[in-house]
C-alpha atoms as a PDB file:
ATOM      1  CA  UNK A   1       0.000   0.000   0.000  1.00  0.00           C
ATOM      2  CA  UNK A   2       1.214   3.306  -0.766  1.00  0.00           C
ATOM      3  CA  UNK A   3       0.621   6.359   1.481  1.00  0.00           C
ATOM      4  CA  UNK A   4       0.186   9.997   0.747  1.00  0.00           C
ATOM      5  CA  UNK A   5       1.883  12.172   2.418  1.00  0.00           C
ATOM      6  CA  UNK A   6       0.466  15.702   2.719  1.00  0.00           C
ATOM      7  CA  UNK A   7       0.156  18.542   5.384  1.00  0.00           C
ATOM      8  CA  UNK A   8      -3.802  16.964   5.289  1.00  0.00           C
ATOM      9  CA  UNK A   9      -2.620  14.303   7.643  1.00  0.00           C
ATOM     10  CA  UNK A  10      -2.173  16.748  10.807  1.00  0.00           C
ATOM     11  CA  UNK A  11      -3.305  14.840  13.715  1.00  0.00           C
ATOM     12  CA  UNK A  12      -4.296  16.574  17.017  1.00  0.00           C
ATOM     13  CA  UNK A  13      -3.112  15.290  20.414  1.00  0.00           C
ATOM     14  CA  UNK A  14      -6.707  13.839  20.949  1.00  0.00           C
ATOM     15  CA  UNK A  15      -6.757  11.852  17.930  1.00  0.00           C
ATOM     16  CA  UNK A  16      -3.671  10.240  18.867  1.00  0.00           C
ATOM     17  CA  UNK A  17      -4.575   9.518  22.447  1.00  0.00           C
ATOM     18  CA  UNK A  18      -8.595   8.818  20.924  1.00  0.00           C
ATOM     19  CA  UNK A  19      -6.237   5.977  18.543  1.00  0.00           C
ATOM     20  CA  UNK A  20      -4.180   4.899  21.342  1.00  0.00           C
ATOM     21  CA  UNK A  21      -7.465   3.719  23.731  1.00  0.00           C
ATOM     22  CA  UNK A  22      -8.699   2.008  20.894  1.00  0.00           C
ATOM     23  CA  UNK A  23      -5.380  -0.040  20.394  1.00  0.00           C
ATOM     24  CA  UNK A  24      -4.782  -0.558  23.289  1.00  0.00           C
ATOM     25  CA  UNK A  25      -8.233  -2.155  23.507  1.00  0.00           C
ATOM     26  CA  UNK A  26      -7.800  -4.205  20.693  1.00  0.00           C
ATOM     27  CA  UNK A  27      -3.946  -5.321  22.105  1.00  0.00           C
ATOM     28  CA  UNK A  28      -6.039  -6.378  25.410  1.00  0.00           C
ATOM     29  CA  UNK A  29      -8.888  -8.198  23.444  1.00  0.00           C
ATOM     30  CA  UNK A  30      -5.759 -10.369  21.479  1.00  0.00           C
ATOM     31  CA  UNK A  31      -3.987 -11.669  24.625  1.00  0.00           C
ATOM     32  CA  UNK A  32      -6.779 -12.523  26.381  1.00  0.00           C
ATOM     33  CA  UNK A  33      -7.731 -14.771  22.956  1.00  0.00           C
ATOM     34  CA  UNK A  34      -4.299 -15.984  22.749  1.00  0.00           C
ATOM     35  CA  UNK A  35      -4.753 -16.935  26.745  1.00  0.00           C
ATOM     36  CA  UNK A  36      -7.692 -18.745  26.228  1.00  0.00           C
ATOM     37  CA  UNK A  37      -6.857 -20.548  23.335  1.00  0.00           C
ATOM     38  CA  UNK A  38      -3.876 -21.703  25.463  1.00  0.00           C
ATOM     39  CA  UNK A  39      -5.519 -22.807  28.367  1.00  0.00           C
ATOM     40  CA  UNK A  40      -7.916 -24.948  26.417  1.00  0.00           C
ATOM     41  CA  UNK A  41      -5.209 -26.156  25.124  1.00  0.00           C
ATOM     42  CA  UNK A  42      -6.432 -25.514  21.453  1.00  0.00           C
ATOM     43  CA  UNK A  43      -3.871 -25.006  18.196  1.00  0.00           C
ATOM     44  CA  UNK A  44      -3.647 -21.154  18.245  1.00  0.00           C
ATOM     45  CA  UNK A  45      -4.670 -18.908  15.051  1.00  0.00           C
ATOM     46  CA  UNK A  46      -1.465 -17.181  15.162  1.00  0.00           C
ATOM     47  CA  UNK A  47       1.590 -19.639  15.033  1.00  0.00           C
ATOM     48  CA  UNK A  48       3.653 -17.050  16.609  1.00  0.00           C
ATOM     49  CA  UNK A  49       1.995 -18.729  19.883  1.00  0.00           C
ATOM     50  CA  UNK A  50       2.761 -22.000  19.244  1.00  0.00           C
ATOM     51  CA  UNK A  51       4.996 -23.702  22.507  1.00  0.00           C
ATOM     52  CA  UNK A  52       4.565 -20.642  24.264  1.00  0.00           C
ATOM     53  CA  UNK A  53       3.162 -20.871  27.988  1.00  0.00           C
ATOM     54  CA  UNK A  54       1.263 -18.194  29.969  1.00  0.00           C
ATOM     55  CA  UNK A  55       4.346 -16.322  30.842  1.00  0.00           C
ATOM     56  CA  UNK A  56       5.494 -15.958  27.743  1.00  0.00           C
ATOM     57  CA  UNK A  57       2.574 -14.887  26.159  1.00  0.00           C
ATOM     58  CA  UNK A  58       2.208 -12.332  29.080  1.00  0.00           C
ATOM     59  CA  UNK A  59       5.424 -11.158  28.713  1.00  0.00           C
ATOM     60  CA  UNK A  60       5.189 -10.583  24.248  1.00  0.00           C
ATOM     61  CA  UNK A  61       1.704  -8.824  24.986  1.00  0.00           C
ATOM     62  CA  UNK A  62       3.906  -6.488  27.451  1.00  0.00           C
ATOM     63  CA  UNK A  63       6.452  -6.044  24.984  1.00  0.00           C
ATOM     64  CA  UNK A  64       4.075  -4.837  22.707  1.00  0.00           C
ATOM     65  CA  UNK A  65       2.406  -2.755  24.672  1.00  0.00           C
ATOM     66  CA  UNK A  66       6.002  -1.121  25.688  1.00  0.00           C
ATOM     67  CA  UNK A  67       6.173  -0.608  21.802  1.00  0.00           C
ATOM     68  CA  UNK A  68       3.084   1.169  21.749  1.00  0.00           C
ATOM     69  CA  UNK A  69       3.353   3.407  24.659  1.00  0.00           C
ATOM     70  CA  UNK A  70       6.476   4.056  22.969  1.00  0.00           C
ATOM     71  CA  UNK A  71       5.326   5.241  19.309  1.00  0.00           C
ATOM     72  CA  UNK A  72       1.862   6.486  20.758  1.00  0.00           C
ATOM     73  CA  UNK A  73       4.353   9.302  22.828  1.00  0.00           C
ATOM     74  CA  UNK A  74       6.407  10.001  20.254  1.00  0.00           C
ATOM     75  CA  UNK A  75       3.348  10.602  17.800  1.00  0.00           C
ATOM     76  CA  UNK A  76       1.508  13.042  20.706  1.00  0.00           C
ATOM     77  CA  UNK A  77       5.244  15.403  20.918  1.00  0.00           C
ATOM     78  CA  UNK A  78       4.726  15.488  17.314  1.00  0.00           C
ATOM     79  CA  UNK A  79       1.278  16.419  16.796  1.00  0.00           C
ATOM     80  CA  UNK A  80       1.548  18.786  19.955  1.00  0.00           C
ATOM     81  CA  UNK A  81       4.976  20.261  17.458  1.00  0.00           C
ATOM     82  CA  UNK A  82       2.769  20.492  14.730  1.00  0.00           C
ATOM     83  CA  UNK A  83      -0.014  22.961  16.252  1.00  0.00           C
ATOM     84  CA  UNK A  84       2.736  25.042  18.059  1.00  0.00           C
ATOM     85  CA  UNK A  85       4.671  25.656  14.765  1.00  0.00           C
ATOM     86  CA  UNK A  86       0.811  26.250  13.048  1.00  0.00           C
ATOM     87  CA  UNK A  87       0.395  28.633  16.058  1.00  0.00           C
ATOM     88  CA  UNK A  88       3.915  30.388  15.412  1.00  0.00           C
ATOM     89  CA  UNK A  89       3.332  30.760  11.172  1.00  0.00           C
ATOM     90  CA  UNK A  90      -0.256  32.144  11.960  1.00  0.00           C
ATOM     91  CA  UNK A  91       0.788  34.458  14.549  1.00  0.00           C
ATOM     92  CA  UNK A  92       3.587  35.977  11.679  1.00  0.00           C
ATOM     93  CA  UNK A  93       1.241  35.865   9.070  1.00  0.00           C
ATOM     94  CA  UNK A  94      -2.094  37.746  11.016  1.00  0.00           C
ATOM     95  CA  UNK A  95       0.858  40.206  12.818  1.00  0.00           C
ATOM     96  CA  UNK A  96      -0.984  39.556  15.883  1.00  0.00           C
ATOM     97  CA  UNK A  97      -0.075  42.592  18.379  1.00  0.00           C
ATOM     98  CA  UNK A  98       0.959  40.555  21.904  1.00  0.00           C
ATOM     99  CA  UNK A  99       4.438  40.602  22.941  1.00  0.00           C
ATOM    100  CA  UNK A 100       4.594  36.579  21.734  1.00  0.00           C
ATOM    101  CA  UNK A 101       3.811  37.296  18.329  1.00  0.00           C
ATOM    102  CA  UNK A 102       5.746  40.401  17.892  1.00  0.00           C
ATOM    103  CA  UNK A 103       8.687  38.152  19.356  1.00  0.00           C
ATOM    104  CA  UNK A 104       7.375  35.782  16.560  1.00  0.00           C
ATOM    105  CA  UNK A 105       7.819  38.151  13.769  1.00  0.00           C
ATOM    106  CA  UNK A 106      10.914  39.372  14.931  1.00  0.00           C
ATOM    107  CA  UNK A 107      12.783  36.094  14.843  1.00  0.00           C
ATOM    108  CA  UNK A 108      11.055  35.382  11.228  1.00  0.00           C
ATOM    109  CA  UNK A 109      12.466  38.763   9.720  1.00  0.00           C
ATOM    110  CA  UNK A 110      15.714  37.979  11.674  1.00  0.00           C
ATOM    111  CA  UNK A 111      15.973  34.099   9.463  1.00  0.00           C
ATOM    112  CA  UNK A 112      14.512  35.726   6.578  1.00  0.00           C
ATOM    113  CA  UNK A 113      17.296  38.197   6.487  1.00  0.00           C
ATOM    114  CA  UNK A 114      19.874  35.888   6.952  1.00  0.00           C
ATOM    115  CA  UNK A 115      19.163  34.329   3.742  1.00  0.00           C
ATOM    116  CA  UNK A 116      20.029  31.017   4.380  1.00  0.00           C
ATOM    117  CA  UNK A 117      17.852  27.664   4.869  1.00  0.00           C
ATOM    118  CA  UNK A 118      17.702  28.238   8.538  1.00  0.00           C
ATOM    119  CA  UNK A 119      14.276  27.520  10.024  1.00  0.00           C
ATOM    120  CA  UNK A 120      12.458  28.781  13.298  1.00  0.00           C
ATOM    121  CA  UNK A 121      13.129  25.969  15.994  1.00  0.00           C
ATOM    122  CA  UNK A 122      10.515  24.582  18.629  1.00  0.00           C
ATOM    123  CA  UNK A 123      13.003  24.863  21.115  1.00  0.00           C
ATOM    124  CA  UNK A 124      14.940  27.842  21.073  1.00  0.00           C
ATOM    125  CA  UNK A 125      12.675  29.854  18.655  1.00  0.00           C
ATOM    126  CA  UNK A 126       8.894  28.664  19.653  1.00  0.00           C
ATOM    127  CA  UNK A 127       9.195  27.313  23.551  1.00  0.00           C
ATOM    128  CA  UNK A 128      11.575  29.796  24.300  1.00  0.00           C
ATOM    129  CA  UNK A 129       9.928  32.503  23.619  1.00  0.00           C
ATOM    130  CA  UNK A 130       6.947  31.394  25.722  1.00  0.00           C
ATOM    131  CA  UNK A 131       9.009  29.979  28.713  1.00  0.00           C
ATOM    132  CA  UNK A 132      10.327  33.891  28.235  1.00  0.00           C
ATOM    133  CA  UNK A 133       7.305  35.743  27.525  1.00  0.00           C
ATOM    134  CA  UNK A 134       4.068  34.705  28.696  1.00  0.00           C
ATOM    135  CA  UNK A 135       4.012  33.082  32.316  1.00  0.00           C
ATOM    136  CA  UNK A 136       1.004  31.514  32.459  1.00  0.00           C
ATOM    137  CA  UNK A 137       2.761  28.799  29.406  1.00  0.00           C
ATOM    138  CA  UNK A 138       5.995  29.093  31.364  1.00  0.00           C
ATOM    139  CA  UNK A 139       5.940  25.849  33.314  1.00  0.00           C
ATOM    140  CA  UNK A 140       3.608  24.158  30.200  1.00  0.00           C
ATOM    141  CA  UNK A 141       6.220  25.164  28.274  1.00  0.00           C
ATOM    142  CA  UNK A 142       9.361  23.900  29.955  1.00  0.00           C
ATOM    143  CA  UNK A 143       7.698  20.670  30.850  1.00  0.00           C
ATOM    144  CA  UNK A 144       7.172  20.161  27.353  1.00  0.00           C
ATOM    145  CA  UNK A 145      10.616  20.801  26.504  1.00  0.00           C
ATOM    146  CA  UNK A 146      11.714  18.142  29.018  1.00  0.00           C
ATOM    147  CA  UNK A 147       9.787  15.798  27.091  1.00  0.00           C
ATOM    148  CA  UNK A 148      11.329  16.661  23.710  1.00  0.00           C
ATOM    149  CA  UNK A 149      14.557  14.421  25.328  1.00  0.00           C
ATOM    150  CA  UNK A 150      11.837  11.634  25.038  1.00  0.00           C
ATOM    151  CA  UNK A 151      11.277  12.738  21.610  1.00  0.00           C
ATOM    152  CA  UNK A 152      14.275  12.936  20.543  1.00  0.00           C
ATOM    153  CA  UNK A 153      15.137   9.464  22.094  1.00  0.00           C
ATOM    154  CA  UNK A 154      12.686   8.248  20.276  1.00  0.00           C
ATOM    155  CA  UNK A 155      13.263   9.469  16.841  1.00  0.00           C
ATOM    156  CA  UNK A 156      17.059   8.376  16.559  1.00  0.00           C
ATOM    157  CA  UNK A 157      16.504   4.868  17.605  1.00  0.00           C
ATOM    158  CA  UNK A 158      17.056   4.937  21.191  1.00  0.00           C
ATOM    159  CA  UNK A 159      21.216   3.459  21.126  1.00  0.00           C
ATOM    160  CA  UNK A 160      21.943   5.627  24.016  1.00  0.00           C
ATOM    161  CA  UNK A 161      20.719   5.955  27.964  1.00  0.00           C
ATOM    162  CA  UNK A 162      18.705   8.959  27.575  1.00  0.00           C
ATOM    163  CA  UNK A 163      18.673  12.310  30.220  1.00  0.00           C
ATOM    164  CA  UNK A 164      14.958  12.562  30.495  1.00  0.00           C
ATOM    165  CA  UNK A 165      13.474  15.228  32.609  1.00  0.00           C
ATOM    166  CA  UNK A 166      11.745  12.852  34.417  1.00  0.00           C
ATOM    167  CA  UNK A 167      12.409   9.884  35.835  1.00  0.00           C
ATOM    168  CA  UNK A 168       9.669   7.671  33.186  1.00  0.00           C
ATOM    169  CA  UNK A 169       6.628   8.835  30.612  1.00  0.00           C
ATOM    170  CA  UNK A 170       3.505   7.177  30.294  1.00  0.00           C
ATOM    171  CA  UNK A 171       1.405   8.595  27.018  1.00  0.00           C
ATOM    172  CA  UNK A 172      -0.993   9.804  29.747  1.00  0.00           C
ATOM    173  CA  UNK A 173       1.518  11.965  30.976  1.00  0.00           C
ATOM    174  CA  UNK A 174       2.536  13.399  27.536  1.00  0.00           C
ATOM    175  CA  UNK A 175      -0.720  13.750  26.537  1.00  0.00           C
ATOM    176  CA  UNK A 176      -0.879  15.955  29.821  1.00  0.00           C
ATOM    177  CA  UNK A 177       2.002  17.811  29.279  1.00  0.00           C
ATOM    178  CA  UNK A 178       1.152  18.594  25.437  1.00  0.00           C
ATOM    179  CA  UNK A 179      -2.260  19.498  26.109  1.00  0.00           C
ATOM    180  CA  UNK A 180      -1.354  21.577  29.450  1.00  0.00           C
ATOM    181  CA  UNK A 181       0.858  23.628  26.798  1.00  0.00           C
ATOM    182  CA  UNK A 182      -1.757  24.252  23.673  1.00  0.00           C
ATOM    183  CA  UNK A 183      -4.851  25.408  26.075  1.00  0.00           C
ATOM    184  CA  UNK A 184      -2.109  27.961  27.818  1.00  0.00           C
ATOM    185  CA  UNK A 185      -0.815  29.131  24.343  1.00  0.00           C
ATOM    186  CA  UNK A 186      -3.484  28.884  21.482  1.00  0.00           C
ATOM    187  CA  UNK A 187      -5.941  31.390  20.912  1.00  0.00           C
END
């Protein structure tokens, strides 16, 4: 199957997390058939199962749900990155008058200028300016950076012991984070 791929595809934070419940349902409703199928001692559908006892079934159904919690976080950083850099480009492009979006326009006519293929950064462009300039998204805003560690983690195959701002991540607490952040920013 081939996929488009097109700026049509922007996902919100709740669609991911309203995707997430429903996978994680269907995850649930598999291992508890693969379970059953095992204790009656019946040839299982998938042969994946095959010689495997409770434990190990347990134990791949954990695994995958690792995998999910995994890819379900790093999709919710990105869909949160997506409506703050849609918040940035529409603040520029309206010339909004608050402080933010003046600091906004400012750092676009300072990149423009420069003439080169340097782009506004979430970090020290977007969250930066918010963590600087508007206090009620200054802890949203730094939490979420913390969480771009996860992110970034994430995105370049985890080889290394990451420096997380916090000690673990669940999705629910990215989801948190990333929604804490767009209802103290967007407008």
């Amino acid at each position: 199957m081939s996929l488009v791929f097109d700026a049509l595809q922007l996902k919100t934070i709740h669609e991911v997390n309203e995707w997430y419940e429903f996978v994680l349902d269907v995850l649930e409703r598999e291992k508890l058939r693969v379970l059953a199928e095992s204790l009656n001692g019946t040839l299982p559908l998938d042969s994946r199962f095959i010689d495997m006892n409770r434990e190990e079934i347990e134990n791949y159904f954990a695994a995958q749900l690792d995998e999910l919690d995994f890819l379900v976080m790093f999709d919710l950083i990105a869909a949160a990155e997506a409506a703050l850099r849609l918040d940035y480009l529409r603040r520029v492009e309206r010339r909004l008058k608050d402080t933010v979006s003046r600091r906004f326009r400012r750092i676009d006519k300072e990149l423009s200028a420069q003439g080169s293929d340097d782009k506004v950064t979430l970090e020290d462009h977007i969250l930066n300016t918010w963590i600087e300039l508007a206090p009620l998204a200054k802890r949203p805003a730094r939490e979420f950076k913390g969480a771009l560690k996860l992110r970034h983690w994430l995105a370049h195959g985890r080889y290394w012991e990451p420096r997380l701002a916090r000690r673990q991540y669940a999705p629910g607490d990215v989801f948190d984070l990333s929604d804490n952040l767009l209802r103290a920013i967007i407008v």
